[in-house]
N, C-alpha and C. Protein backbone atom coordinates (compact mmCIF):
# COMPACT_ATOMS: atom_id res chain seq x y z
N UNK A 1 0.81 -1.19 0.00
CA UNK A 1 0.00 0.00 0.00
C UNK A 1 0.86 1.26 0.00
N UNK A 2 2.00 1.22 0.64
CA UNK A 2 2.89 2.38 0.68
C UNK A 2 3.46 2.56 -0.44
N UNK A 3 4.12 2.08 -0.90
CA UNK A 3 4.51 1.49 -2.36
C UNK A 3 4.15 2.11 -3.01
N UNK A 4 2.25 1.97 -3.30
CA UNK A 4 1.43 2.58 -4.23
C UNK A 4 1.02 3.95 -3.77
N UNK A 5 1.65 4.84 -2.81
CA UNK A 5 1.01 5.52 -2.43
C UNK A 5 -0.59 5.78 -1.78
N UNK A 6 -0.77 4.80 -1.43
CA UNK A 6 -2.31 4.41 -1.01
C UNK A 6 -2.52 4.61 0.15
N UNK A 7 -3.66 5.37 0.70
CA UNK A 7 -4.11 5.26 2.14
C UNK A 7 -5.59 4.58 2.52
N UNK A 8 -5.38 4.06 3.45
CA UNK A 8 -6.69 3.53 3.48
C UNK A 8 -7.00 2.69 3.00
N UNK A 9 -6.41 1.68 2.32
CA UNK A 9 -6.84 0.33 1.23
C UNK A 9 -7.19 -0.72 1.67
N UNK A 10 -7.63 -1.04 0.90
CA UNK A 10 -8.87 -2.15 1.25
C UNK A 10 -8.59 -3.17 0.54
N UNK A 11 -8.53 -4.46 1.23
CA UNK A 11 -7.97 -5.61 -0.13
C UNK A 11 -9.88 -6.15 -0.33
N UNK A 12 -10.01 -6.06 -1.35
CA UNK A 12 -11.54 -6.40 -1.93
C UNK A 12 -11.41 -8.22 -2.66
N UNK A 13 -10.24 -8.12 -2.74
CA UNK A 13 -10.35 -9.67 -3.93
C UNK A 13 -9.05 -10.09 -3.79
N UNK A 14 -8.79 -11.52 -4.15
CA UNK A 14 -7.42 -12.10 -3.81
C UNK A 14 -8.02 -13.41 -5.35
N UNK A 15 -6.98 -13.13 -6.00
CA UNK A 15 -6.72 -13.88 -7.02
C UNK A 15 -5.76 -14.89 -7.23
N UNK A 16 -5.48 -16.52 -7.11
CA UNK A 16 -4.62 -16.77 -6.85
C UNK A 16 -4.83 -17.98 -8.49
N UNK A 17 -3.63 -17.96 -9.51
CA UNK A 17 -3.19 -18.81 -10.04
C UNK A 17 -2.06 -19.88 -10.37
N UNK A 18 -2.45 -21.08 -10.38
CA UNK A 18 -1.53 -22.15 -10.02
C UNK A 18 -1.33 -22.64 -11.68
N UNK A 19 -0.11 -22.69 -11.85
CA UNK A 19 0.18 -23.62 -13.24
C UNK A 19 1.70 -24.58 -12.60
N UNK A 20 1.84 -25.24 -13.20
CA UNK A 20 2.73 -26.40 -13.18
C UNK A 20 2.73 -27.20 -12.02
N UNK A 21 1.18 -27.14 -11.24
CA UNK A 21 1.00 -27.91 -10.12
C UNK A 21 1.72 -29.24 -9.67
N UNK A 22 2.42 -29.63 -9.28
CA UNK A 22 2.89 -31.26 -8.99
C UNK A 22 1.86 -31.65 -7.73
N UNK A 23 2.10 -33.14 -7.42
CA UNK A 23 1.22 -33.50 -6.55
C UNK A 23 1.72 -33.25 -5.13
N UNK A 24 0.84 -33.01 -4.20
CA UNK A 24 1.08 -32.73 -2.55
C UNK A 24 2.47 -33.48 -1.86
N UNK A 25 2.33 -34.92 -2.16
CA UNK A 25 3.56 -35.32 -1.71
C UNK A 25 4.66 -35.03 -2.40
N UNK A 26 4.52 -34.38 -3.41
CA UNK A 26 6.39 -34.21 -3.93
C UNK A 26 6.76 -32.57 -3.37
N UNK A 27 6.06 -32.09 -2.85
CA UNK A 27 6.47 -30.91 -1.84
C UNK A 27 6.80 -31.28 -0.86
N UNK A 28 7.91 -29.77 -0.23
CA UNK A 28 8.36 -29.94 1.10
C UNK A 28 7.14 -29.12 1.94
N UNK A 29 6.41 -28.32 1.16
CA UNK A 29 5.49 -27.95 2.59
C UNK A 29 4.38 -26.81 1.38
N UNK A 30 3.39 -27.46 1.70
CA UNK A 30 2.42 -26.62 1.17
C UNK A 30 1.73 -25.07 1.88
N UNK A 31 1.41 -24.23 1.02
CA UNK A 31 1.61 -23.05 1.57
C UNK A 31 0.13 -22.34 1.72
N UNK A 32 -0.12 -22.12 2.77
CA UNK A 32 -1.74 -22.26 2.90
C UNK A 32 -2.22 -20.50 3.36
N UNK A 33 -3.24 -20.38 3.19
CA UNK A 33 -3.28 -18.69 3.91
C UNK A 33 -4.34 -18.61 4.61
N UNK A 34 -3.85 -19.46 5.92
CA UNK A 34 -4.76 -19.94 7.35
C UNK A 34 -4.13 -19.27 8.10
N UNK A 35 -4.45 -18.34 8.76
CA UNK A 35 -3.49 -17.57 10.16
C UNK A 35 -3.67 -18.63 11.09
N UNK A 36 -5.41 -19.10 11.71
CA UNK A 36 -6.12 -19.93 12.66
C UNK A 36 -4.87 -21.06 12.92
N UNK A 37 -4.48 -21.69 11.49
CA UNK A 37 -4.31 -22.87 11.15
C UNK A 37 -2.89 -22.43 11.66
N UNK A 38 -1.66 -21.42 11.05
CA UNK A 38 -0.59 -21.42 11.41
C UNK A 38 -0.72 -20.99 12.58
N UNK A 39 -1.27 -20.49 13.42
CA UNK A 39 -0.96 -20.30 15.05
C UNK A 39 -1.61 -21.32 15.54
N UNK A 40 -1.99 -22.41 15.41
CA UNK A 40 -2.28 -23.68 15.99
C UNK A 40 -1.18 -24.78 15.94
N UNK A 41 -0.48 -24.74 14.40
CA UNK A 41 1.03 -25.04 14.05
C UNK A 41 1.86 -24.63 15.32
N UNK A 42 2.13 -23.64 15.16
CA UNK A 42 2.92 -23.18 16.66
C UNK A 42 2.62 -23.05 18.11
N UNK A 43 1.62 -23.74 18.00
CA UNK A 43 1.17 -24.03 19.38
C UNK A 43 1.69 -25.33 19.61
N UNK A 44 1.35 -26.35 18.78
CA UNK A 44 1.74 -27.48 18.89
C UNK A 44 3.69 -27.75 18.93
N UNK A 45 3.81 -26.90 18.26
CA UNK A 45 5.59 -26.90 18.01
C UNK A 45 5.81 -26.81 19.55
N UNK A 46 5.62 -25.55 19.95
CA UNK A 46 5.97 -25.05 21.25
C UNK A 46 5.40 -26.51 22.26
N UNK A 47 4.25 -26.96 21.81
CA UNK A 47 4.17 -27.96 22.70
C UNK A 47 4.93 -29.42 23.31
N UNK A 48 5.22 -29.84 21.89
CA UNK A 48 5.78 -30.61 21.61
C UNK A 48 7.48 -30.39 22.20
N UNK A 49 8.21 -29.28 22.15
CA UNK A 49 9.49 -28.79 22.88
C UNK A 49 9.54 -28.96 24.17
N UNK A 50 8.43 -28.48 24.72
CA UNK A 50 8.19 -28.36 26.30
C UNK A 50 8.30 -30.16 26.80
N UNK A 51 7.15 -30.86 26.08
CA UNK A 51 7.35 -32.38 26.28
C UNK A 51 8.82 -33.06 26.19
N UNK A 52 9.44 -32.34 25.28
CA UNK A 52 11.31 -33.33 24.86
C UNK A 52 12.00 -32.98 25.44
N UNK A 53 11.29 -31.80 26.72
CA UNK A 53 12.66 -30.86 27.41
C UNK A 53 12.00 -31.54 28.84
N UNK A 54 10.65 -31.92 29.33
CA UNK A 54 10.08 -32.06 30.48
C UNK A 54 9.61 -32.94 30.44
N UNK A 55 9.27 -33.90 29.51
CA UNK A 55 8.79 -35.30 29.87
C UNK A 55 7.16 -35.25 29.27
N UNK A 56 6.38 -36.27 28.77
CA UNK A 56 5.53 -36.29 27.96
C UNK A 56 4.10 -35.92 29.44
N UNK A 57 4.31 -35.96 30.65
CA UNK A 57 3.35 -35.43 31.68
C UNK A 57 3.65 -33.74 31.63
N UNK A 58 4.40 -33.18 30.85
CA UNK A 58 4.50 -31.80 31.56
C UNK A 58 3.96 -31.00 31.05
N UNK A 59 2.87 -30.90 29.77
CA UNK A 59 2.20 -30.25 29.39
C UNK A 59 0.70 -31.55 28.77
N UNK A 60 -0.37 -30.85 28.99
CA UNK A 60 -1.49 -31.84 28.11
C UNK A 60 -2.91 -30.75 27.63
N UNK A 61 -3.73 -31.27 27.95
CA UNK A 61 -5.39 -31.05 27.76
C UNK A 61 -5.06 -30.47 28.99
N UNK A 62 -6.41 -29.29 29.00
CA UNK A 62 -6.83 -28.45 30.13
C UNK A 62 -7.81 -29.73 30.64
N UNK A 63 -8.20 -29.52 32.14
CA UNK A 63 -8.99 -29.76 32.55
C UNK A 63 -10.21 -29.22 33.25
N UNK A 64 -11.61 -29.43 33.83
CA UNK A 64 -12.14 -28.17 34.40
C UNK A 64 -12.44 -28.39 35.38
N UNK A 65 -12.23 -27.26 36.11
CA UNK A 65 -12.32 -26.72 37.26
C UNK A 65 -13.78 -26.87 37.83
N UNK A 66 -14.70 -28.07 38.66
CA UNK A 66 -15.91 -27.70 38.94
C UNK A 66 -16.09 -27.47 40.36
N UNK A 67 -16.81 -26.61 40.70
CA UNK A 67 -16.96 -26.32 41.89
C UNK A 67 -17.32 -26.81 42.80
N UNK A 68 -17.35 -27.28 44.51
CA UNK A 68 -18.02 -27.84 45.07
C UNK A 68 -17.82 -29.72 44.87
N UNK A 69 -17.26 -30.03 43.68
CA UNK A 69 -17.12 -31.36 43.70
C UNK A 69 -16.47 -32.35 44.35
């Protein structure tokens, strides 16, 4: 946007074309435009570190908290 001198811009449309496609497995990593999806990626990374540094009990599932039980 700066680039173009533009203020205020608005992305309205995203056009994306693929030619010389090969198939999924002959890539090293397909390239996706999921934010959700890549910060769930790095959740798990980070998770997975914490387990190889602390042992597979040191991080898991939340559990809940009920009251009175």
């Amino acid at each position: 946007m700066d680039a173009a001198g533009l203020q205020r811009g608005r992305l309205t449309g995203l056009v994306l074309r693929g030619e010389d496609l090969v198939d999924a497995g002959q890539v090293a990593e397909q390239i996706r435009l999921d934010g959700a999806r890549k910060s769930r990626l790095v959740a798990e990374q980070a998770a997975d570190r914490i387990r190889a540094k602390f042992g597979d009990r040191a991080i898991g599932p939340a559990d809940v908290f009920r009251r009175g039980s």
